[in-house]
C-alpha atoms as a PDB file:
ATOM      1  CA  UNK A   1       0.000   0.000   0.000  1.00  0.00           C
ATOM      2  CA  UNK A   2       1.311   3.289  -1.072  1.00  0.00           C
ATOM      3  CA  UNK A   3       1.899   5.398   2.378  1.00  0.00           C
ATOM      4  CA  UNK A   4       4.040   8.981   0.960  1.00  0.00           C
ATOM      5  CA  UNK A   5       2.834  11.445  -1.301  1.00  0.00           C
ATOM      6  CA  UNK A   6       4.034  14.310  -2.941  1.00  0.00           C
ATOM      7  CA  UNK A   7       2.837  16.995  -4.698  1.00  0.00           C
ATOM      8  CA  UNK A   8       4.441  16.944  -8.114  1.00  0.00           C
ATOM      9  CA  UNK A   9       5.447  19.665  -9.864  1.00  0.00           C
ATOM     10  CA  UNK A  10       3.895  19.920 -13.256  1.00  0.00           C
ATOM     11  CA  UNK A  11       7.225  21.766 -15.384  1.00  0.00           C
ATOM     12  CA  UNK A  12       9.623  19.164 -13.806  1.00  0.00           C
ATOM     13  CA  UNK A  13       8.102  15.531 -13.784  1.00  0.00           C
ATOM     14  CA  UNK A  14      10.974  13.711 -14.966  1.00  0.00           C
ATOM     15  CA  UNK A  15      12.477  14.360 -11.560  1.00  0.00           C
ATOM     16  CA  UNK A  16       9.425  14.234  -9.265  1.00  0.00           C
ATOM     17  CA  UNK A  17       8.391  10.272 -11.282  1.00  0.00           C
ATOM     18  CA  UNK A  18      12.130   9.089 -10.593  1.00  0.00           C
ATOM     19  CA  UNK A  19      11.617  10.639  -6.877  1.00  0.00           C
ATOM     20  CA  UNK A  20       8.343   9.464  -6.361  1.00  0.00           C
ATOM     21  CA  UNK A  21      10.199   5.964  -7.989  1.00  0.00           C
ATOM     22  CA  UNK A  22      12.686   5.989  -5.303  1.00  0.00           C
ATOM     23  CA  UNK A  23      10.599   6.608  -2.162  1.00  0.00           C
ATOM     24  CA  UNK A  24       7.376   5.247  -3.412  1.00  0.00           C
ATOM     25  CA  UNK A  25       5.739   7.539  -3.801  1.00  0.00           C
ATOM     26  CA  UNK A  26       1.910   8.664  -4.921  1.00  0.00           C
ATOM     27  CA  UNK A  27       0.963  12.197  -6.172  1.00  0.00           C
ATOM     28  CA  UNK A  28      -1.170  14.534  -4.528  1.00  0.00           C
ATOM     29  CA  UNK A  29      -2.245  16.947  -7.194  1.00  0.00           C
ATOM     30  CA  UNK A  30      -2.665  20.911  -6.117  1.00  0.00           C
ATOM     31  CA  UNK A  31      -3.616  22.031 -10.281  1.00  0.00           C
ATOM     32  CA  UNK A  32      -7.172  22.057  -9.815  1.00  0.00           C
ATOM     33  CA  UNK A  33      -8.127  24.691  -6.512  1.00  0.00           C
ATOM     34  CA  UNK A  34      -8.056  27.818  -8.159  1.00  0.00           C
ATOM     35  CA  UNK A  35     -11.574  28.879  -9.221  1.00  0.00           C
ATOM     36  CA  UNK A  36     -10.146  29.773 -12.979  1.00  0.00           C
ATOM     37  CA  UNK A  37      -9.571  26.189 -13.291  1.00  0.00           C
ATOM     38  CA  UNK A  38     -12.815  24.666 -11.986  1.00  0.00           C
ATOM     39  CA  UNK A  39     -14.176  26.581 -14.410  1.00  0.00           C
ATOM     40  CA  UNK A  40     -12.226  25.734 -17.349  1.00  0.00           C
ATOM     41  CA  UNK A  41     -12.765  22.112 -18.968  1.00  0.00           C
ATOM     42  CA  UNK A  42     -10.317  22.802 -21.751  1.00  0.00           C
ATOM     43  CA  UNK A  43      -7.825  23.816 -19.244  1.00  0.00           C
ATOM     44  CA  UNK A  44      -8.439  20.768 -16.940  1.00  0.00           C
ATOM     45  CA  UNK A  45      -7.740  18.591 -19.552  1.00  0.00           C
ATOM     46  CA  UNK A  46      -4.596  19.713 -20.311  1.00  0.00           C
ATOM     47  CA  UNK A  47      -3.259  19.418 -16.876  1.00  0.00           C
ATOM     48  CA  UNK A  48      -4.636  15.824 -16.848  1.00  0.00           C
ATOM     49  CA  UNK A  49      -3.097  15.223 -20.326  1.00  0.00           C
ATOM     50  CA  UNK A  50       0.330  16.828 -18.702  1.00  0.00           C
ATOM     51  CA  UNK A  51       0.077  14.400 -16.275  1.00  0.00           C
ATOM     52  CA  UNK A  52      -0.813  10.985 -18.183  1.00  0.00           C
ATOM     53  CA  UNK A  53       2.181  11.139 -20.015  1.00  0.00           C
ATOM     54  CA  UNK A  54       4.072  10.362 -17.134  1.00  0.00           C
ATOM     55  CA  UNK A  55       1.651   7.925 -15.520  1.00  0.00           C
ATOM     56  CA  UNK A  56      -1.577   5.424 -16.676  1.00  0.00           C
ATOM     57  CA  UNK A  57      -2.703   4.818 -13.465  1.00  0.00           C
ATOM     58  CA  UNK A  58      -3.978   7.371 -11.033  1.00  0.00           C
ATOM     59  CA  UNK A  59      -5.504   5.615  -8.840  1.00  0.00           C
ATOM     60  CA  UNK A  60      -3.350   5.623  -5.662  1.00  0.00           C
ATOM     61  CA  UNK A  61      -3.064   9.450  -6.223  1.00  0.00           C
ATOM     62  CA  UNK A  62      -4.935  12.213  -4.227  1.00  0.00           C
ATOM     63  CA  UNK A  63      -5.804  16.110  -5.366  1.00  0.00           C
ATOM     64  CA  UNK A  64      -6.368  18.958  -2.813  1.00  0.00           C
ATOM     65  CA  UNK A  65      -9.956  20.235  -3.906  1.00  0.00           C
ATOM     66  CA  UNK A  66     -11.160  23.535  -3.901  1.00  0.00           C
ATOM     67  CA  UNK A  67     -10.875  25.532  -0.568  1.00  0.00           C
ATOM     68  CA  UNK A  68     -10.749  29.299  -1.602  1.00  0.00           C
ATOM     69  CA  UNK A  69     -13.695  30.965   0.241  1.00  0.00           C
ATOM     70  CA  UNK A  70     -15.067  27.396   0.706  1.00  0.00           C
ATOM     71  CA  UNK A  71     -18.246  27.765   3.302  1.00  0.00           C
ATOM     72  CA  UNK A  72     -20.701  24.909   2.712  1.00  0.00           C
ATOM     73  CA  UNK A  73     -22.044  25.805   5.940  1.00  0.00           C
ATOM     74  CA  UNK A  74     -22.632  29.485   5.351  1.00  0.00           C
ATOM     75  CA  UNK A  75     -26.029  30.921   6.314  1.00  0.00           C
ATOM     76  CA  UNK A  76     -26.003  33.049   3.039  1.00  0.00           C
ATOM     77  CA  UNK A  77     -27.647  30.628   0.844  1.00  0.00           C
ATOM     78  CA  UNK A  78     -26.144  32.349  -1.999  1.00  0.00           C
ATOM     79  CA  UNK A  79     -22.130  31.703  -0.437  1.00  0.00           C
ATOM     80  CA  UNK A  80     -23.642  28.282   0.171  1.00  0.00           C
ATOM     81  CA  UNK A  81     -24.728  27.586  -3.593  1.00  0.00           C
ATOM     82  CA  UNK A  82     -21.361  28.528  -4.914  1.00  0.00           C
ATOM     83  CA  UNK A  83     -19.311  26.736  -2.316  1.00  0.00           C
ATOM     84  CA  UNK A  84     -21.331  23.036  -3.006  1.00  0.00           C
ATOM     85  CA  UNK A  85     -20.976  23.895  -6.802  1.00  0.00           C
ATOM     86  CA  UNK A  86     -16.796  24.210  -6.298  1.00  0.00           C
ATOM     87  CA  UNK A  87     -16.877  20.954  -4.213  1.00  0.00           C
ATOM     88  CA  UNK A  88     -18.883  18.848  -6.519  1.00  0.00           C
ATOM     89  CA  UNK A  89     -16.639  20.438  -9.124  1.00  0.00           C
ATOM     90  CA  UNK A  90     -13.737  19.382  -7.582  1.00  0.00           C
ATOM     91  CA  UNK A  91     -15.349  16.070  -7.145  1.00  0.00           C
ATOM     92  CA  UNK A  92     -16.172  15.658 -10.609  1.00  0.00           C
ATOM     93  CA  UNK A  93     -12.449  16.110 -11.328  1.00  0.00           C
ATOM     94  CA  UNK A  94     -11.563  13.754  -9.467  1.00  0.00           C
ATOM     95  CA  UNK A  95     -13.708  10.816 -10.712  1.00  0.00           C
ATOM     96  CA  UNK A  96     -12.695  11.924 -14.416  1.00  0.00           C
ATOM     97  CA  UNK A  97      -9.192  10.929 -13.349  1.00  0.00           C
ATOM     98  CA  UNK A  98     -10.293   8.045 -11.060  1.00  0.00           C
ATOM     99  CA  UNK A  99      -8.476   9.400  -8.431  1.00  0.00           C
ATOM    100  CA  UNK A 100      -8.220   7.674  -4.326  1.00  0.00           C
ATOM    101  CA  UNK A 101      -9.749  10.990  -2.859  1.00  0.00           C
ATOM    102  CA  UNK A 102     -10.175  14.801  -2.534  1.00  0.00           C
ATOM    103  CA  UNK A 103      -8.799  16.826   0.842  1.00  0.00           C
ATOM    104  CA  UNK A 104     -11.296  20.074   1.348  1.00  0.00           C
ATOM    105  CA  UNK A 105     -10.799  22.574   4.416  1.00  0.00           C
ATOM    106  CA  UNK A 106     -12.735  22.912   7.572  1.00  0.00           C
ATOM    107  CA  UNK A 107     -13.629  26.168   5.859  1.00  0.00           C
ATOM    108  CA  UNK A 108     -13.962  27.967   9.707  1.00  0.00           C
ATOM    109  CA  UNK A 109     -13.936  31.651  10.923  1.00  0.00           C
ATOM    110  CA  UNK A 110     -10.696  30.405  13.200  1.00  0.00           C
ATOM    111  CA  UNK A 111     -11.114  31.129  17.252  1.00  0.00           C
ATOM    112  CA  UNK A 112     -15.205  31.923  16.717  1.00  0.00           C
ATOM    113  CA  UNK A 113     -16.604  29.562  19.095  1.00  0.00           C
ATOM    114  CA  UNK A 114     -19.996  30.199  19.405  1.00  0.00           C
ATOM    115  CA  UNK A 115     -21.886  27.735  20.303  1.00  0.00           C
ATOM    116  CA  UNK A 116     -24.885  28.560  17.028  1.00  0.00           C
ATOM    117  CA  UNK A 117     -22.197  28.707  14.276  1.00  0.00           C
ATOM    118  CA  UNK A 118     -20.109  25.481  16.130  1.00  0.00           C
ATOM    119  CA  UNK A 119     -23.255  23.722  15.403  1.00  0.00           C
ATOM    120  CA  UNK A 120     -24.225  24.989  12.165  1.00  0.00           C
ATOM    121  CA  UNK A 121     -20.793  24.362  11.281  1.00  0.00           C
ATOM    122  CA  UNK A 122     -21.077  20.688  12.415  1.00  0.00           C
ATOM    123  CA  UNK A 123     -24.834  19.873  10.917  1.00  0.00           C
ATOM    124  CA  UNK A 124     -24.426  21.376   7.072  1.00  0.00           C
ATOM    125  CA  UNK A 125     -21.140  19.997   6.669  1.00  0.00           C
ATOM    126  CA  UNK A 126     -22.496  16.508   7.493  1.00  0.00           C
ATOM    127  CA  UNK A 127     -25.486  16.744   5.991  1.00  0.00           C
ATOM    128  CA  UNK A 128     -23.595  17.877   2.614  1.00  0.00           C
ATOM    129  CA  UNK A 129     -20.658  15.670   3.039  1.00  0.00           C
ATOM    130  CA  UNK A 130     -23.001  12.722   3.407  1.00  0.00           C
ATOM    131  CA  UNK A 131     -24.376  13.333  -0.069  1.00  0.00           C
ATOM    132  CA  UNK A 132     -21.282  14.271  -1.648  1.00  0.00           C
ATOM    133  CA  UNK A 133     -19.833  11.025  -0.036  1.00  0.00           C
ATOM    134  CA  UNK A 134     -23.047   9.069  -1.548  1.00  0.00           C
ATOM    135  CA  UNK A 135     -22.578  10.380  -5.176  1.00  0.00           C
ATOM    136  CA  UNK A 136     -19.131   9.879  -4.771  1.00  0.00           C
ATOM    137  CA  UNK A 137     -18.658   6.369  -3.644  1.00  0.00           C
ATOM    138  CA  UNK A 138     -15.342   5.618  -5.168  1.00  0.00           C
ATOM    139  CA  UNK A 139     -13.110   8.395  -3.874  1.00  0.00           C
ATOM    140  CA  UNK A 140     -12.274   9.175  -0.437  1.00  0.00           C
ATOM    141  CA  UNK A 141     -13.230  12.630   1.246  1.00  0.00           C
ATOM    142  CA  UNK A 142     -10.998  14.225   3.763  1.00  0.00           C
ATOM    143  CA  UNK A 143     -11.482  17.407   5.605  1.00  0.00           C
ATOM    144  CA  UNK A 144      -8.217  19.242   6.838  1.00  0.00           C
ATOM    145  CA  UNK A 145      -7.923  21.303   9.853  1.00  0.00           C
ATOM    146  CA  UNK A 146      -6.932  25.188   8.466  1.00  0.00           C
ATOM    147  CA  UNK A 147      -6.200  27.683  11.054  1.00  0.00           C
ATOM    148  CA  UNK A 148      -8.744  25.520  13.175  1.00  0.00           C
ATOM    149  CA  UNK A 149      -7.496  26.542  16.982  1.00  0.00           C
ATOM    150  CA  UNK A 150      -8.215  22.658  18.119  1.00  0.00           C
ATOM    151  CA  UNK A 151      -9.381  19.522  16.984  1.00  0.00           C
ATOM    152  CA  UNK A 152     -12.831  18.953  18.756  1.00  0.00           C
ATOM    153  CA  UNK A 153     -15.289  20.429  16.638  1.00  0.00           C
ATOM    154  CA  UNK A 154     -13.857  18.753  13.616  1.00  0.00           C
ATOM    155  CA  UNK A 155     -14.357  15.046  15.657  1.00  0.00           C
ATOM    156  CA  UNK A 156     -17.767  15.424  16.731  1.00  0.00           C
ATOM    157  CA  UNK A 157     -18.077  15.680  12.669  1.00  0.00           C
ATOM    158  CA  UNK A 158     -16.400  12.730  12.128  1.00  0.00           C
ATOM    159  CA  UNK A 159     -18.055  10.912  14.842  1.00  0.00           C
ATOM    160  CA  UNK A 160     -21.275  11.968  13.548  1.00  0.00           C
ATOM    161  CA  UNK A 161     -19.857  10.686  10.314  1.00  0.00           C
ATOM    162  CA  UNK A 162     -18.325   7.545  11.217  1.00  0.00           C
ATOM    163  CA  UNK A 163     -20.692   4.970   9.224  1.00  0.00           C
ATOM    164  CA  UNK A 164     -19.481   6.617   5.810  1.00  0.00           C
ATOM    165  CA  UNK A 165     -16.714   4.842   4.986  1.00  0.00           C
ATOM    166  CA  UNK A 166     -15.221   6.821   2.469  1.00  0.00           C
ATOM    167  CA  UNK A 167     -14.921   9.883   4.724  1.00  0.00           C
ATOM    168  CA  UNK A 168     -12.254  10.518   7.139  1.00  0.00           C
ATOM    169  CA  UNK A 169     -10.251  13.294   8.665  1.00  0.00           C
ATOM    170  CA  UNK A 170      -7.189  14.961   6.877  1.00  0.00           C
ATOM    171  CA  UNK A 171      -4.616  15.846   9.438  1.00  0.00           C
ATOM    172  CA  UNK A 172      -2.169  18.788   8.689  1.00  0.00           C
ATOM    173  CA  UNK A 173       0.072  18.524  11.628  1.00  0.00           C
ATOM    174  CA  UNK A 174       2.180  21.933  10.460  1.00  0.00           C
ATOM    175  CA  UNK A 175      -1.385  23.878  11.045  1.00  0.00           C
ATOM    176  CA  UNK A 176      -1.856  22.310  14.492  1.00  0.00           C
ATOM    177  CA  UNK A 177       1.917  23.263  15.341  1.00  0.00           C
ATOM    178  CA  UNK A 178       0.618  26.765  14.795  1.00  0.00           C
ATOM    179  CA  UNK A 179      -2.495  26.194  17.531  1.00  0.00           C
ATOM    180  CA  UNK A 180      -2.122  26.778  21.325  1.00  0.00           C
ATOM    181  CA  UNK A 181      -3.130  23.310  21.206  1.00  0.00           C
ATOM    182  CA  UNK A 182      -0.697  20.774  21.537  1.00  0.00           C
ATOM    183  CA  UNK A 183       0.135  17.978  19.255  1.00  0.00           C
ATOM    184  CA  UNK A 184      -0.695  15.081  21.764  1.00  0.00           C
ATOM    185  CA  UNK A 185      -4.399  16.814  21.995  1.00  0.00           C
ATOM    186  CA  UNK A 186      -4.533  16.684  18.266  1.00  0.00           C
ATOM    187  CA  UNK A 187      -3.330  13.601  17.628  1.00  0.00           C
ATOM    188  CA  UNK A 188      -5.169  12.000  20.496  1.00  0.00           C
ATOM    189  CA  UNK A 189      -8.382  13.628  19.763  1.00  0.00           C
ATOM    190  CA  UNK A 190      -8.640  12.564  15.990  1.00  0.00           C
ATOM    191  CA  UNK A 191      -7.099   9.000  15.908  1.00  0.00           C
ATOM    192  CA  UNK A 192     -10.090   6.934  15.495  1.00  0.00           C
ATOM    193  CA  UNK A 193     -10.917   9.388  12.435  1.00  0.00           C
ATOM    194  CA  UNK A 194      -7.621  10.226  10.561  1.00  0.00           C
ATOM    195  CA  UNK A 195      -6.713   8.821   7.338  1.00  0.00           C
ATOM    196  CA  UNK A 196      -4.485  11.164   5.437  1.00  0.00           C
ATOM    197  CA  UNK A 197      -1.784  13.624   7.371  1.00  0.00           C
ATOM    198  CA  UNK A 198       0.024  16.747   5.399  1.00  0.00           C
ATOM    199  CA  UNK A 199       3.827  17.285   6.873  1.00  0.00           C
ATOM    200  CA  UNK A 200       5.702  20.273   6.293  1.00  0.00           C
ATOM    201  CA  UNK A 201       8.099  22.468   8.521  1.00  0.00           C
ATOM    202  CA  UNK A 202       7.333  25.973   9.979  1.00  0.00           C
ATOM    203  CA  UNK A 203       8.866  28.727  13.018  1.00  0.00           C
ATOM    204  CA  UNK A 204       6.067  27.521  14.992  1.00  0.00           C
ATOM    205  CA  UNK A 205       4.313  30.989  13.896  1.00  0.00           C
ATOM    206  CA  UNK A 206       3.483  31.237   9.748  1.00  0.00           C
ATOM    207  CA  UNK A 207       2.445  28.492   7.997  1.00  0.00           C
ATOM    208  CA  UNK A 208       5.855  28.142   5.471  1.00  0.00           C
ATOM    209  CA  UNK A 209       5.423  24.926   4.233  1.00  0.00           C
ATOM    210  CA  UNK A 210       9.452  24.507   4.890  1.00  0.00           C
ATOM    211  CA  UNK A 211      10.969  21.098   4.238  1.00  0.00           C
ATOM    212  CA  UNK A 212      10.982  18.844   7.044  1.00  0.00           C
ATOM    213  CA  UNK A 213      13.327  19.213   9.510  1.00  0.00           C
ATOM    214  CA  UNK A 214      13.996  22.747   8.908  1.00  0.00           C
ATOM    215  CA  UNK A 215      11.580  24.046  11.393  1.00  0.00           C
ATOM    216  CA  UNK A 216      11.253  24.239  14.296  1.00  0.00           C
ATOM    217  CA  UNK A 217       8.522  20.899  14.802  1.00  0.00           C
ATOM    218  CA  UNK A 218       9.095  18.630  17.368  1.00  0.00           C
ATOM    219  CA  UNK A 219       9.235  15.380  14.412  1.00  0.00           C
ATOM    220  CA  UNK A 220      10.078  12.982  17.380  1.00  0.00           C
ATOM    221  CA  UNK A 221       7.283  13.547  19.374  1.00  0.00           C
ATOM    222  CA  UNK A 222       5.163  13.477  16.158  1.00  0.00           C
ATOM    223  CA  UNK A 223       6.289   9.777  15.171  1.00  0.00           C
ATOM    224  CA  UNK A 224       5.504   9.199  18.686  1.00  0.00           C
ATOM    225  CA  UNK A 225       2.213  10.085  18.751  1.00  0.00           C
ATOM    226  CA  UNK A 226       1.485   8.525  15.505  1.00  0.00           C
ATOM    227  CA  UNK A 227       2.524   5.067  16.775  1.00  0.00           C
ATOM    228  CA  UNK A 228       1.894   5.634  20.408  1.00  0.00           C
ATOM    229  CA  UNK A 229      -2.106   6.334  18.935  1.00  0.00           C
ATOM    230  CA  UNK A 230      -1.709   3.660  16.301  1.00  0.00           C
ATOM    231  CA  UNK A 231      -2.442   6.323  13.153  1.00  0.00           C
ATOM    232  CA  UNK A 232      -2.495   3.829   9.916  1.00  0.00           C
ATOM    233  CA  UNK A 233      -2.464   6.490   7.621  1.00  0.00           C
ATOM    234  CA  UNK A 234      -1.121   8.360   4.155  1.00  0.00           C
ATOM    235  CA  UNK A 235       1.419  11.460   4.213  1.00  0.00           C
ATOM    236  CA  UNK A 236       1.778  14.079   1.884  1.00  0.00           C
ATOM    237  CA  UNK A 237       5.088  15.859   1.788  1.00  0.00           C
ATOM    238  CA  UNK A 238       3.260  19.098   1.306  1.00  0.00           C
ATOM    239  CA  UNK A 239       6.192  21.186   0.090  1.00  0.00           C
ATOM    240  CA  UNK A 240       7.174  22.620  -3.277  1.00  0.00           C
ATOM    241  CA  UNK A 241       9.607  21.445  -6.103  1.00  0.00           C
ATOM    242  CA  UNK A 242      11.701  18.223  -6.378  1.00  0.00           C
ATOM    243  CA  UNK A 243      14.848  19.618  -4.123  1.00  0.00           C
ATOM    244  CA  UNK A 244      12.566  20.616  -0.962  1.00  0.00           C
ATOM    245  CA  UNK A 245      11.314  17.506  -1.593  1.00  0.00           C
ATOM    246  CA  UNK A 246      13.933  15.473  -1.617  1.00  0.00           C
ATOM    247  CA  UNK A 247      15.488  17.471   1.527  1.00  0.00           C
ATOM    248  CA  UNK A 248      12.053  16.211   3.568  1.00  0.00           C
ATOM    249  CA  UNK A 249      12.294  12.948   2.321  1.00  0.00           C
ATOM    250  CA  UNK A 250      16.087  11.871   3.113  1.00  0.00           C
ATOM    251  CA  UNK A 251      15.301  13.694   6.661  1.00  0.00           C
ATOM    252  CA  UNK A 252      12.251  11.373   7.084  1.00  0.00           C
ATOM    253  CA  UNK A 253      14.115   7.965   6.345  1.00  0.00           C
ATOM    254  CA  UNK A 254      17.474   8.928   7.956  1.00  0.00           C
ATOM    255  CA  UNK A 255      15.114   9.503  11.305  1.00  0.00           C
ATOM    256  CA  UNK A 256      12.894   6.771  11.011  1.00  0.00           C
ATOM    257  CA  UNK A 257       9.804   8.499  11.030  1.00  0.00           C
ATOM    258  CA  UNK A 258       6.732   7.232  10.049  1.00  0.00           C
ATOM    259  CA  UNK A 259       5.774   5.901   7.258  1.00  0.00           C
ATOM    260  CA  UNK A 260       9.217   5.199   5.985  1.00  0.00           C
ATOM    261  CA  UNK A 261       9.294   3.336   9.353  1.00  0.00           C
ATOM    262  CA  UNK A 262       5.816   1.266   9.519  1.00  0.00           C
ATOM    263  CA  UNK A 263       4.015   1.127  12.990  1.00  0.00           C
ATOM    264  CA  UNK A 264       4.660  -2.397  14.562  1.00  0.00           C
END
């Protein structure tokens, strides 16, 4: 089973296929956000085209759907209509390829914790994420925590959505670095529910998306966590071109951190 990811970068694939090669790798595409895209067929296909000349087969491979403004559980019915349109969109994208799944954001006003819009937030996004999940059944939805301040709110969704089994919780462990929250209470919190993590380095302020290891995360106490909660889940490498890459990479193997290390 593939367990890394990377994000390829479209004007050097030779490089990121003989990486991906060497590591075993699966791409997780980031062409297909941007709202001048999902709205441009002729343009879609020539990213996919791009990218099937390198590879037959995507289905191991991921894509990071649209998130830009992204409120499925606005009360403006009009935000609403547009935000379900770029997620079925998305969606649509990624059955075309016959992709493994699509990772959407939490889409939250971050550190507004009242108790109305906490709920709200909680019933739309399952009762849309049920259907999308439905007409959907062969890729995999994750949501990602953003500039969520802690993890609860997002696992009484996935608790509430734990019969659907092709939903699950997308972890971005350089976003909860940047949370008063500590990692244990992230990890802990949304075991039972994760099923794809995003690993990158920051200064433990800005989200920088620096290779790994350059930062200043704790990645000890993350593999630690990961096993110590028994995580089985994929990683993305979610940092730009082939030598940032590569730097995360040989920093993850030479330490032993999960997944190049499996859980025993």
């Amino acid at each position: 089973m593939v367990k890394l990811y990377l994000n390829p970068d479209i004007r050097d694939m030779e490089r990121e296929v003989e990486l991906a090669k060497e590591y075993g790798c699966a791409f997780e595409f980031s062409d297909f956000y941007a709202p001048t895209v999902l709205d441009d067929p002729g343009r879609q296909e020539e990213i996919i085209e791009c990218y099937a000349r390198y590879r037959s087969d995507f289905s191991n491979d991921t894509m990071h759907g649209a998130f830009l403004d992204v409120t499925v559980h606005s009360s403006d019915p009009r935000i609403r209509e547009v935000s379900e349109l770029r997620i079925r969109q998305s969606m649509e994208i990624a059955k075309r390829m016959g992709l493994k799944g699509v990772v959407f954001h939490t889409g939250r006003l971050a550190g507004f914790r009242v108790e109305f819009y906490l709920r709200q937030w909680r019933e739309m996004n399952q009762r849309f994420f049920e259907q999308i999940a439905e007409e959907y059944p062969d890729q995999q939805i994750y949501i990602e925590n953003m500039f969520d301040e802690a993890p609860d709110v997002m696992a009484e969704l996935a608790e509430q959505m734990r019969t659907v089994k092709n939903f699950g919780i997308c972890l971005d462990y350089a976003h909860a670095a940047l949370t008063d929250c500590p990692g244990e209470a992230w990890v802990e919190t949304l075991a039972p529910h994760i099923r794809h993590i995003h690993i990158n380095d920051n200064d433990l302020k800005n989200d920088l998306h620096w290779p790994v290891g350059e930062g200043r995360i704790d990645w000890g106490n993350f593999d630690e966590l990961i096993r110590a909660h028994q995580v089985d889940a994929t990683v993305l490498v979610e940092v730009s071109g082939y030598e940032a890459q590569k730097k995360s990479l040989e920093y993850i193997k030479q330490h032993g951190m999960y997944p190049l290390k499996n859980l025993t």
